[in-house]
Protein backbone atom coordinates (compact mmCIF):
# COMPACT_ATOMS: atom_id res chain seq x y z
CA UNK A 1 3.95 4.21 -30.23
CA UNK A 2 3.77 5.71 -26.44
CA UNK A 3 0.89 5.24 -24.53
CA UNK A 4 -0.32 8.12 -22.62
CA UNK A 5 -0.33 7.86 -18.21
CA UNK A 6 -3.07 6.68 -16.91
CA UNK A 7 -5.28 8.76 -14.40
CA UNK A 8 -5.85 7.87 -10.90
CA UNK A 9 -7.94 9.32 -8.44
CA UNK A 10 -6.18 10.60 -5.26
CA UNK A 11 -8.99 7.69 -3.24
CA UNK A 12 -8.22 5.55 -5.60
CA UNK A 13 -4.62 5.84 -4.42
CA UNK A 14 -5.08 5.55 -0.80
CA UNK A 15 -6.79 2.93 -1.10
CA UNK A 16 -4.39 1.10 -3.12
CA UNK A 17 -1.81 1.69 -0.39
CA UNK A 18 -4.50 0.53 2.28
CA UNK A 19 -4.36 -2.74 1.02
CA UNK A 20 -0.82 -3.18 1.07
CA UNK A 21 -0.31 -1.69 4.91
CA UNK A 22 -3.68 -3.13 6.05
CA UNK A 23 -3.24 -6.72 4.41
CA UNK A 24 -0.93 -9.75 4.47
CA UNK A 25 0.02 -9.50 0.92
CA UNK A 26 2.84 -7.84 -0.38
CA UNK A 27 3.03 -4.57 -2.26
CA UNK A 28 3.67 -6.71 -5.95
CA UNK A 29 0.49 -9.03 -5.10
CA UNK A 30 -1.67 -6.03 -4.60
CA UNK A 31 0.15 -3.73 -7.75
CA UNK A 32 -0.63 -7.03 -9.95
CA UNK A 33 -4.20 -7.68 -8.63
CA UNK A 34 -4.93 -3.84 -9.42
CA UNK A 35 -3.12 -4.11 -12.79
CA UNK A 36 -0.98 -1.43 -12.25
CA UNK A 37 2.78 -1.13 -11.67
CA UNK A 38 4.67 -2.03 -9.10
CA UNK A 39 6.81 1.07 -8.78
CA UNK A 40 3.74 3.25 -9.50
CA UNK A 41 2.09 1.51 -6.00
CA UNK A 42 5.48 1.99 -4.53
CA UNK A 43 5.80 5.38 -4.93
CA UNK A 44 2.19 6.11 -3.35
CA UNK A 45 2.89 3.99 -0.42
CA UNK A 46 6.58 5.94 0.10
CA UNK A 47 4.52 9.42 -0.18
CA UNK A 48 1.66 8.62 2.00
CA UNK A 49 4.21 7.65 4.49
CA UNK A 50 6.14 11.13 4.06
CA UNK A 51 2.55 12.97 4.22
CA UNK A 52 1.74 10.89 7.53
CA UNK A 53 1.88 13.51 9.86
CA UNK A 54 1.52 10.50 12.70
CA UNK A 55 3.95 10.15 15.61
CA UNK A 56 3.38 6.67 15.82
CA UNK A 57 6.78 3.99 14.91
CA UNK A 58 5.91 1.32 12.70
CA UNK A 59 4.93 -1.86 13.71
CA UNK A 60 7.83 -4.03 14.11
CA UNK A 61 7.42 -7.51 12.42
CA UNK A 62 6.29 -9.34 15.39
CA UNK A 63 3.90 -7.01 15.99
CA UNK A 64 2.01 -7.47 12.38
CA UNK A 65 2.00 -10.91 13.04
CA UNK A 66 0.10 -10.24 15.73
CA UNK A 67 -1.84 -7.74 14.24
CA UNK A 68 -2.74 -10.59 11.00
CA UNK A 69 -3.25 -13.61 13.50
CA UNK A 70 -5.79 -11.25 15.51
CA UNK A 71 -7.12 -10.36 12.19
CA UNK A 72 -8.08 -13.26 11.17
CA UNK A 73 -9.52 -14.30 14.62
């Protein structure tokens, strides 16, 4: 009937939500190409922003398009 949760490892985790902030893909691409849910990706990526204990503001959207076009440079 029920499955039981899976186990992840806490580096496993950040680095799950590396991709997403350090990539062009969205958070669904990378949740699907790690087989795991998209919520459950979500929810790591809203708590390692809470547990950020930077000062720094987000980069606005210009500024990631920057930050990808230099990338791939």
């Amino acid at each position: 009937m029920g499955s039981t949760p899976r186990k992840y490892t806490q580096e496993y985790k950040d680095e799950a939500v590396r991709l997403v902030l350090d990539s062009d893909r969205s958070l669904a691409e990378v949740a699907r190409s790690l087989g795991i849910n998209e919520s459950t990706l979500g929810n790591w990526a809203t708590k390692a922003k809470k547990d950020s204990d930077s000062d720094e503001k987000p980069l606005s959207v210009s500024e990631r398009a920057d930050l990808i076009e230099l990338r791939k440079k």
